[in-house]
N, C-alpha and C. Protein backbone atom coordinates (compact mmCIF):
# COMPACT_ATOMS: atom_id res chain seq x y z
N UNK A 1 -1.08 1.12 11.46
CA UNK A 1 -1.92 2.24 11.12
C UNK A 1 -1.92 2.43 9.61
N UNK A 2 -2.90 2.52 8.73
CA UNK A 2 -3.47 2.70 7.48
C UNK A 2 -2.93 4.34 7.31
N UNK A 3 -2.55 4.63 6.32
CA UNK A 3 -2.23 5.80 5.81
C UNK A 3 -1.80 6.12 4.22
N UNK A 4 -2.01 6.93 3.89
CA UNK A 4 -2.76 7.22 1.90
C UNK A 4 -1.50 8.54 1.81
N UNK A 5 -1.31 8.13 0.47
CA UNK A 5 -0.29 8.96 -0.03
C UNK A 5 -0.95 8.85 -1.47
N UNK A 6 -1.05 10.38 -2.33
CA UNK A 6 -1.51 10.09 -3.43
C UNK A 6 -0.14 10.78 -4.71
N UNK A 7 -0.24 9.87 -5.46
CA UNK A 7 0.87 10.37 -6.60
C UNK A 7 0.49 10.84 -7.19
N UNK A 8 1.05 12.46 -7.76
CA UNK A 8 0.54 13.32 -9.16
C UNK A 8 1.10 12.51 -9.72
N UNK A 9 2.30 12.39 -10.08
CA UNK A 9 3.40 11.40 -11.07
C UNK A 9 2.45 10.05 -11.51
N UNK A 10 2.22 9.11 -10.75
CA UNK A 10 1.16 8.32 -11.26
C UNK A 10 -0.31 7.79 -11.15
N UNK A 11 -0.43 9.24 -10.68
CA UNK A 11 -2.29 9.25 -10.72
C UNK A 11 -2.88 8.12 -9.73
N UNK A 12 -2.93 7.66 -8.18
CA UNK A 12 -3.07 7.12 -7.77
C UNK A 12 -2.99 7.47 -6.47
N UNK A 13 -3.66 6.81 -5.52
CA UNK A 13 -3.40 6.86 -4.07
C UNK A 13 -2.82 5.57 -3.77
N UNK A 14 -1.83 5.62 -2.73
CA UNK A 14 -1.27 4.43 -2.50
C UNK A 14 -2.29 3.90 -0.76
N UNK A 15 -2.72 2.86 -0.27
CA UNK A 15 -2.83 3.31 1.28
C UNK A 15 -2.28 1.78 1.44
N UNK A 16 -1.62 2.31 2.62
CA UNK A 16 0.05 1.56 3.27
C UNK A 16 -0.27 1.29 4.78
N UNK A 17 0.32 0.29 5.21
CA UNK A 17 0.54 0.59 6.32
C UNK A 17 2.53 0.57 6.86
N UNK A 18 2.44 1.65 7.87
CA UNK A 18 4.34 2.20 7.91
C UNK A 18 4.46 2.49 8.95
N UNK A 19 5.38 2.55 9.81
CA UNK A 19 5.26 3.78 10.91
C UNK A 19 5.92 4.83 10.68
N UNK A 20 6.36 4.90 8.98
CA UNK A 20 6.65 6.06 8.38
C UNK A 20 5.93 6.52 7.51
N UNK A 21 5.98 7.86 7.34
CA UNK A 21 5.11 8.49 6.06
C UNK A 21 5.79 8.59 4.96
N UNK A 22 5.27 8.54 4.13
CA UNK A 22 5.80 8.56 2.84
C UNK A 22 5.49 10.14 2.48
N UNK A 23 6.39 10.47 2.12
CA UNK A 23 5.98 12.18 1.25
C UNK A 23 6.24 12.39 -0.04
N UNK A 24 6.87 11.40 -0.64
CA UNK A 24 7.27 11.72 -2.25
C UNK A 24 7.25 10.54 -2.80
N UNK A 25 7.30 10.71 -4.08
CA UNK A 25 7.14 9.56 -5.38
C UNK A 25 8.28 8.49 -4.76
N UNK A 26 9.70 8.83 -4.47
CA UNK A 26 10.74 8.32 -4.43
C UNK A 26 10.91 7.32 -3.42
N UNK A 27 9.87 8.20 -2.14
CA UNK A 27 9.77 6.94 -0.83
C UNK A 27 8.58 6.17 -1.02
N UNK A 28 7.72 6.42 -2.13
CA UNK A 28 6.56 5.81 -2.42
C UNK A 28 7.40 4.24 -3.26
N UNK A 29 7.77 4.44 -4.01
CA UNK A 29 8.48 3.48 -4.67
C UNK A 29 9.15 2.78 -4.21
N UNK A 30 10.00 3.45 -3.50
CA UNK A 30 11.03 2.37 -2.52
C UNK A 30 10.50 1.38 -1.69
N UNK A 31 9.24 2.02 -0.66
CA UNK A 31 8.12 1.09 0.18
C UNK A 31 7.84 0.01 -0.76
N UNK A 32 7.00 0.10 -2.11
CA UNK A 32 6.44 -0.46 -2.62
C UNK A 32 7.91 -1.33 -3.27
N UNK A 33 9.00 -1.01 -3.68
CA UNK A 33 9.97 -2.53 -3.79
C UNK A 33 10.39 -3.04 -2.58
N UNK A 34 9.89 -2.64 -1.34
CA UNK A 34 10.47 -3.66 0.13
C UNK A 34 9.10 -4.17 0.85
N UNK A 35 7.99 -3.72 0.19
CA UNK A 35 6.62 -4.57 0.81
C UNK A 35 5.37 -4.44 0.41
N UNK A 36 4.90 -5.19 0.91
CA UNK A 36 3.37 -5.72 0.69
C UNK A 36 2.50 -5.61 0.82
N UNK A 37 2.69 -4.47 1.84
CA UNK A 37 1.78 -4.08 3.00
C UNK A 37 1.11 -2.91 2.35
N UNK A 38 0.55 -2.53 0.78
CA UNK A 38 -0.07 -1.49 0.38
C UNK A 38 -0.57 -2.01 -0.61
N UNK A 39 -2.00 -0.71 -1.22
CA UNK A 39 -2.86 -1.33 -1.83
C UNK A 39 -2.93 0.15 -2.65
N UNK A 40 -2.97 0.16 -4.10
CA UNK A 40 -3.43 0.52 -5.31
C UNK A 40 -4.51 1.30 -5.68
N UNK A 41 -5.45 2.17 -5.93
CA UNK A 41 -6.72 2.66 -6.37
C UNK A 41 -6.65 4.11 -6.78
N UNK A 42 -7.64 4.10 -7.71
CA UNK A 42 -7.85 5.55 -8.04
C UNK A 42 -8.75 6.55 -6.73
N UNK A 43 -9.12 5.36 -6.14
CA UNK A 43 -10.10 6.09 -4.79
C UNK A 43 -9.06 5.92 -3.48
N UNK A 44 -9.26 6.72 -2.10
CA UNK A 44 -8.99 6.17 -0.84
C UNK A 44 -9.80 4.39 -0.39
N UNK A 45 -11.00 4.30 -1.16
CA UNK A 45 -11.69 3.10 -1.00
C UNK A 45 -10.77 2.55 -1.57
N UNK A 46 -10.99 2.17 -2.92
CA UNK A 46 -10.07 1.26 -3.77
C UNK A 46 -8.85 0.76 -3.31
N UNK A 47 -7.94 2.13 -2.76
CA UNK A 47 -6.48 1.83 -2.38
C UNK A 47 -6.48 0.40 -0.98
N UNK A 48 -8.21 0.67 -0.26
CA UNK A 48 -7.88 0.29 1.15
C UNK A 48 -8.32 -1.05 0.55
N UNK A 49 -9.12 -1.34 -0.19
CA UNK A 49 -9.86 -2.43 -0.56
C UNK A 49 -8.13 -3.54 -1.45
N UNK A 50 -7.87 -2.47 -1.72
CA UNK A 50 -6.48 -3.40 -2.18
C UNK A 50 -5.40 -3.99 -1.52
N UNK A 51 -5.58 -2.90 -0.47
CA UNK A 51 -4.36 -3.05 0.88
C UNK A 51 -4.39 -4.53 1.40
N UNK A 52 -6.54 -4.37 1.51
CA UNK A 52 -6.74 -5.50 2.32
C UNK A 52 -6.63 -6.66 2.01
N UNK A 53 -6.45 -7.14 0.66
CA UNK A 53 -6.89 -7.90 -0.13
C UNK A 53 -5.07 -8.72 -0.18
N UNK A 54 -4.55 -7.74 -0.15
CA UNK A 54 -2.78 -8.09 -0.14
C UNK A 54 -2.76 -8.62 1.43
N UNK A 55 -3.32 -7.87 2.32
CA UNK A 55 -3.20 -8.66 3.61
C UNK A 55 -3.68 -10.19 4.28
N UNK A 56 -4.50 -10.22 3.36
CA UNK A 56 -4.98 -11.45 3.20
C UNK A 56 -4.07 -12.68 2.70
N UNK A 57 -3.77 -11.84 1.38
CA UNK A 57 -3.19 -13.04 0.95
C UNK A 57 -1.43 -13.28 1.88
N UNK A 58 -1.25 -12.80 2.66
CA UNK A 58 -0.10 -12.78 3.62
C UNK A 58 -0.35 -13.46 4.47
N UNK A 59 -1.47 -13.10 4.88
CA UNK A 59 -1.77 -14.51 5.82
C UNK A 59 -1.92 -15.64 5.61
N UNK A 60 -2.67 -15.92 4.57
CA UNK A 60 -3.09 -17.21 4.25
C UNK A 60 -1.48 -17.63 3.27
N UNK A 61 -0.58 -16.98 3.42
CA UNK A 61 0.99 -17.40 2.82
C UNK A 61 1.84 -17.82 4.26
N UNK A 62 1.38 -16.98 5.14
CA UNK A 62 1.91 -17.22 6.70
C UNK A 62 1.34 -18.56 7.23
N UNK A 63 -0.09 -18.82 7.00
CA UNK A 63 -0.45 -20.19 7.24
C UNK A 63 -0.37 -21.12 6.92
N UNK A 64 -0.19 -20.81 5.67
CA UNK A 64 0.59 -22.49 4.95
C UNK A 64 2.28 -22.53 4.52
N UNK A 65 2.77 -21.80 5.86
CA UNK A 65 4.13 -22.37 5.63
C UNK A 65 4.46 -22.68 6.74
């Protein structure tokens, strides 16, 4: 499940996929040093368009190994 967390601290929406929520900068960060699975933007678009773009490239890393 896709889900958006946006940082005052660094001006951004993160959108993740977790089966946890993130509620603060601190679990935002931590996700983002244990995975891959999120995407970047100043928009909810942007963030998802980034998500997806990382998911991709996971697969096509899953397929050629």
């Amino acid at each position: 499940m896709k889900k958006y967390y946006y940082s005052k601290q660094h001006d951004f929406i993160v959108c993740y996929q977790s089966g946890n929520e993130i509620t603060n900068d601190i679990e935002m960060e931590a996700f983002m040093a244990s995975s891959l699975e999120f995407g970047i933007g100043l928009s909810k678009e942007g963030a998802l368009e980034d998500l997806n773009f990382n998911l991709d490239g996971i697969e096509k890393i899953k397929l050629h190994s």
